[in-house]
N, C-alpha and C. Protein backbone atom coordinates (compact mmCIF):
# COMPACT_ATOMS: atom_id res chain seq x y z
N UNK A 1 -60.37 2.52 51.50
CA UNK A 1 -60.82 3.67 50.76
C UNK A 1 -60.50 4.92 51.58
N UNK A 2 -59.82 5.85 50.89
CA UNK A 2 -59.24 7.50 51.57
C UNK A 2 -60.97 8.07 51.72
N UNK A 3 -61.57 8.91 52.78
CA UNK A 3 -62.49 9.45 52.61
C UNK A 3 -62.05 10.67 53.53
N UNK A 4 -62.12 11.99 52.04
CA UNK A 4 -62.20 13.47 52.41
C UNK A 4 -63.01 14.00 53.36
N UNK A 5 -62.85 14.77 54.61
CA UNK A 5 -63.65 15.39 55.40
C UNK A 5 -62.85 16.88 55.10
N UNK A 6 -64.20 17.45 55.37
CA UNK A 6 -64.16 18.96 55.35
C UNK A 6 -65.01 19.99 56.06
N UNK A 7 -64.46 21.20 56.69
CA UNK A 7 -65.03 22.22 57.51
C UNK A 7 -65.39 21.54 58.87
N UNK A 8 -66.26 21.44 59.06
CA UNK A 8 -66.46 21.08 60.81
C UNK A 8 -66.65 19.45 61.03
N UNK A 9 -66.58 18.97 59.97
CA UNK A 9 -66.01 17.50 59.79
C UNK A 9 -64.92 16.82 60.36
N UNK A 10 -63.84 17.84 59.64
CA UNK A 10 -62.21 17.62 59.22
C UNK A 10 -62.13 17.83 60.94
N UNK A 11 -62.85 19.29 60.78
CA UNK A 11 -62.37 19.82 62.64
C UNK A 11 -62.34 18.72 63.86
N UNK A 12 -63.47 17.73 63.87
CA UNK A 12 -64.25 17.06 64.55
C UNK A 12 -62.78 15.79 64.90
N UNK A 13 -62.78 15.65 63.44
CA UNK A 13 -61.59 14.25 63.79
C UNK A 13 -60.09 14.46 63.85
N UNK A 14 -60.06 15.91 63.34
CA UNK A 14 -58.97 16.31 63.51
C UNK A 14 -57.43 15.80 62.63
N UNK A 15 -58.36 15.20 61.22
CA UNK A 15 -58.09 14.88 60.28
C UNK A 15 -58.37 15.07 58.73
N UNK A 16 -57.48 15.07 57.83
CA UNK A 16 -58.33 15.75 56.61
C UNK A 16 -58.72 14.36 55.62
N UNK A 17 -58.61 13.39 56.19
CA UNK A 17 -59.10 11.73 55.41
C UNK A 17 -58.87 11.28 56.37
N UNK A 18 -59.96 9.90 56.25
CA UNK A 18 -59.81 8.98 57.10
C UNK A 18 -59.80 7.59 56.07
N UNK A 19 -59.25 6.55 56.70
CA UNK A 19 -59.01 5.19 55.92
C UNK A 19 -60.13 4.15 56.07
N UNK A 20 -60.87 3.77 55.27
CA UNK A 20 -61.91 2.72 55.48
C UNK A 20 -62.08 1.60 55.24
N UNK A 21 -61.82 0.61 55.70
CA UNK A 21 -62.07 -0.54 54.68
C UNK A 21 -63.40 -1.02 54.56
N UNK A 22 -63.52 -1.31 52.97
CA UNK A 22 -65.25 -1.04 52.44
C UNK A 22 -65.37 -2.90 51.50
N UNK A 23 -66.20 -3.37 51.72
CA UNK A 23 -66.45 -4.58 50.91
C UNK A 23 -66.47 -3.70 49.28
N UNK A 24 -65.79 -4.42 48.53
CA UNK A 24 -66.29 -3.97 46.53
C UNK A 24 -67.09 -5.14 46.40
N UNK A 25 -68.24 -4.41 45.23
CA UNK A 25 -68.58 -3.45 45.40
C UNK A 25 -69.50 -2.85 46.61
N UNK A 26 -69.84 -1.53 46.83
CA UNK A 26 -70.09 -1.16 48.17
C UNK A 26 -71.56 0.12 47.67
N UNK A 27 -71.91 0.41 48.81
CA UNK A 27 -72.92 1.95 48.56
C UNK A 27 -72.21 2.85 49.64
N UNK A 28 -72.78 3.86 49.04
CA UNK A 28 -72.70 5.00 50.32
C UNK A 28 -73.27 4.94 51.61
N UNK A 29 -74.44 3.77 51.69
CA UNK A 29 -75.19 3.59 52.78
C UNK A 29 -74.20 2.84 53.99
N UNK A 30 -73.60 1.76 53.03
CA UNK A 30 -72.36 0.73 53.97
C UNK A 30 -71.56 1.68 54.38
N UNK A 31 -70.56 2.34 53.37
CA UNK A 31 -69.79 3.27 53.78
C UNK A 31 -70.51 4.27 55.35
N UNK A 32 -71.29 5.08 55.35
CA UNK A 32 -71.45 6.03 56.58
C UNK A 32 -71.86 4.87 57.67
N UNK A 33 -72.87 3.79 57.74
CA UNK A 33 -72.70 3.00 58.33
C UNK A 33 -71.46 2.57 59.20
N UNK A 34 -70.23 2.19 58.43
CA UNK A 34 -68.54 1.88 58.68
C UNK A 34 -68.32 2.93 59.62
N UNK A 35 -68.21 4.14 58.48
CA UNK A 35 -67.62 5.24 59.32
C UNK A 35 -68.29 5.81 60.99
N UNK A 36 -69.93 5.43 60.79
CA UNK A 36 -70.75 5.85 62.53
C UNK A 36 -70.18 4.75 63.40
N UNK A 37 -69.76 3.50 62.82
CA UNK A 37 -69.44 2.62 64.41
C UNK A 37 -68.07 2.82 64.66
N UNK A 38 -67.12 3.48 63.44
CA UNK A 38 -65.57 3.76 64.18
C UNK A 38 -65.15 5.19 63.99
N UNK A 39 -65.82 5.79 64.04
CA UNK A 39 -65.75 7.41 64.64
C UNK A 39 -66.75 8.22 64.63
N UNK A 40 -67.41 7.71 66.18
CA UNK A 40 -68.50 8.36 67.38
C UNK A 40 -68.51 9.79 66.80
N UNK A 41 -67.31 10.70 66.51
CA UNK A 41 -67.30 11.92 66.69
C UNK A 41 -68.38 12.67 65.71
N UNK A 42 -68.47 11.86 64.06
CA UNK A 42 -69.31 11.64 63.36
C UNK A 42 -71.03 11.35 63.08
N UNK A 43 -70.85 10.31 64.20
CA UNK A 43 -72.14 9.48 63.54
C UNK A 43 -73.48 10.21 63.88
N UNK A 44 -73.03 10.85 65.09
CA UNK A 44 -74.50 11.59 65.41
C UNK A 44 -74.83 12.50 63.85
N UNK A 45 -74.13 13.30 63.58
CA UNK A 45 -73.93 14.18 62.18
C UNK A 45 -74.70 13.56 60.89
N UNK A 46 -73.86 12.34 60.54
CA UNK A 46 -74.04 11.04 59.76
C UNK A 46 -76.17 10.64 59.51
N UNK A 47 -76.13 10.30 61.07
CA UNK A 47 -77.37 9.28 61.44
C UNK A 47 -78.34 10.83 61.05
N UNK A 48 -78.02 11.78 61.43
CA UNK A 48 -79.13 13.35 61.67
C UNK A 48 -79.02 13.62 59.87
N UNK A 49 -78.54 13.28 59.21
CA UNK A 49 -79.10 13.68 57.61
C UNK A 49 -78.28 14.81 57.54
N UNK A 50 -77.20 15.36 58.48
CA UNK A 50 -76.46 16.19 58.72
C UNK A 50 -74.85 16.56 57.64
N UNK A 51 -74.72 15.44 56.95
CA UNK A 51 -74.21 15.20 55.92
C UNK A 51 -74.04 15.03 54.66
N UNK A 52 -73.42 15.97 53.95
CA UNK A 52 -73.14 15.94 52.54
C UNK A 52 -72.07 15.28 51.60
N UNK A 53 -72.99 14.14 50.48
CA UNK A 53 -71.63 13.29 50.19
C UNK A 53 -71.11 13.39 48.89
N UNK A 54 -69.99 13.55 48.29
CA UNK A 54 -69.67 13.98 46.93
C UNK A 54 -68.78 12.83 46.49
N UNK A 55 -68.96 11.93 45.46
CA UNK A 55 -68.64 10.91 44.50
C UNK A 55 -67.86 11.70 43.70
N UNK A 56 -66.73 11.70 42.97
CA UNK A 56 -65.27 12.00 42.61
C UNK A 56 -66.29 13.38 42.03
N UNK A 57 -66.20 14.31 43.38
CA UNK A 57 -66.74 15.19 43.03
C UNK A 57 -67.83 16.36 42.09
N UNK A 58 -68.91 14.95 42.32
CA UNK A 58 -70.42 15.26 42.20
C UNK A 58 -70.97 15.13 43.05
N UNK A 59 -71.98 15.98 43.89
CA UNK A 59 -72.57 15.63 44.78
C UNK A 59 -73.90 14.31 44.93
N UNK A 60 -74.11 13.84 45.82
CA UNK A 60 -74.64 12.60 45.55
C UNK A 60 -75.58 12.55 46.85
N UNK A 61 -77.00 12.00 46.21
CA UNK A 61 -78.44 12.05 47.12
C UNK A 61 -78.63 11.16 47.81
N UNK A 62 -78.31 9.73 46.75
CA UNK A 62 -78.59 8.80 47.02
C UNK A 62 -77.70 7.66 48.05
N UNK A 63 -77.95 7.47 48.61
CA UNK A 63 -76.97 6.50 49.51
C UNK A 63 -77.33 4.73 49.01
N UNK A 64 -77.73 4.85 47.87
CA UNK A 64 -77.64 3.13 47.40
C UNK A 64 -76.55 3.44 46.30
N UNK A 65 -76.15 4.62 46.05
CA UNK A 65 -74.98 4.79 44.53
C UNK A 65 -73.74 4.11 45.08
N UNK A 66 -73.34 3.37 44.37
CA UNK A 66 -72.28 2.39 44.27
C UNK A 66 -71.55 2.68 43.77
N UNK A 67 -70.12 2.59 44.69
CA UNK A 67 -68.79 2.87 45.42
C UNK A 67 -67.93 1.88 45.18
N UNK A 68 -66.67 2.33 44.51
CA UNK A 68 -65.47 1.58 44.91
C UNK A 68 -64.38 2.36 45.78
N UNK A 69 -63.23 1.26 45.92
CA UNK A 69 -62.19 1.99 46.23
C UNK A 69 -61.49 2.99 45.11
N UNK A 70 -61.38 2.92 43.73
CA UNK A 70 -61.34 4.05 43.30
C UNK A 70 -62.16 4.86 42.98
N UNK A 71 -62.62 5.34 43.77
CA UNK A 71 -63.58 6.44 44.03
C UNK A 71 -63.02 7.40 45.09
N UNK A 72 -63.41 8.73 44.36
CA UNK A 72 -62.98 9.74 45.50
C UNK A 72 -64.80 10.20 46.16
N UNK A 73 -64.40 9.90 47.57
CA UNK A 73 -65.49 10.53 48.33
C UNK A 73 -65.17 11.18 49.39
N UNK A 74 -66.21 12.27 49.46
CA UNK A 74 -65.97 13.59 50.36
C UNK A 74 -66.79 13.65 51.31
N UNK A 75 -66.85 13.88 52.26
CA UNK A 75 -67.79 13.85 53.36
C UNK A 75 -67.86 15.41 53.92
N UNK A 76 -69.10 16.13 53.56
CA UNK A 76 -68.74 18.06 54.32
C UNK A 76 -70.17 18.22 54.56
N UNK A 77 -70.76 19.10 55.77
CA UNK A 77 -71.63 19.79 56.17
C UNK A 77 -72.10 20.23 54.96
N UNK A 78 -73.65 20.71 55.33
CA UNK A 78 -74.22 21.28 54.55
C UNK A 78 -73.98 23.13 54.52
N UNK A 79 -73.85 23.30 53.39
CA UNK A 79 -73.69 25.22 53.02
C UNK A 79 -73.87 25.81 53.61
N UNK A 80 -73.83 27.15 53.87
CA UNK A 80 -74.49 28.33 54.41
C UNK A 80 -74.48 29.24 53.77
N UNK A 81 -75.19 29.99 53.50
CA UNK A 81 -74.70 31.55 52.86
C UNK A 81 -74.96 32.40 53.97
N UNK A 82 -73.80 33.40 53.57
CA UNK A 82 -74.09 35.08 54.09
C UNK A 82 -74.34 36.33 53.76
């Protein structure tokens, strides 16, 4: 599964997707799970609630919502305004 990073995400890995391989069907919970034990650079972010996750671009609360590989998911910091 392609998973989108963005803003100080993307920065972090120094990539704009990363490749995952995910059991089908899957949750969002397995998925960040995957992604904290093979890129450290992440997981602190991940594990801290520090992360925002968007399902073919809806944002998404729940980390039991169920995931395939065709699914687009985004992984980005939370907002800021100025």
């Amino acid at each position: 599964m392609k998973v989108m990073l963005f803003a100080r995400l993307r920065d972090e890995i120094g990539q704009t997707f990363i490749d995952i391989e995910l059991p089908e069907p899957s949750n969002l919970a397995t998925l960040k799970s995957i992604i904290s034990e093979n890129y450290s650079l992440l997981a602190d972010e991940i594990q801290a609630g520090r992360v925002l996750t968007a399902i073919n671009q809806v944002l998404c609360h729940d980390d039991q919502s169920v995931i395939t590989s065709a699914d687009e998911v985004a992984l980005f910091p939370p907002m800021t305004g100025g």
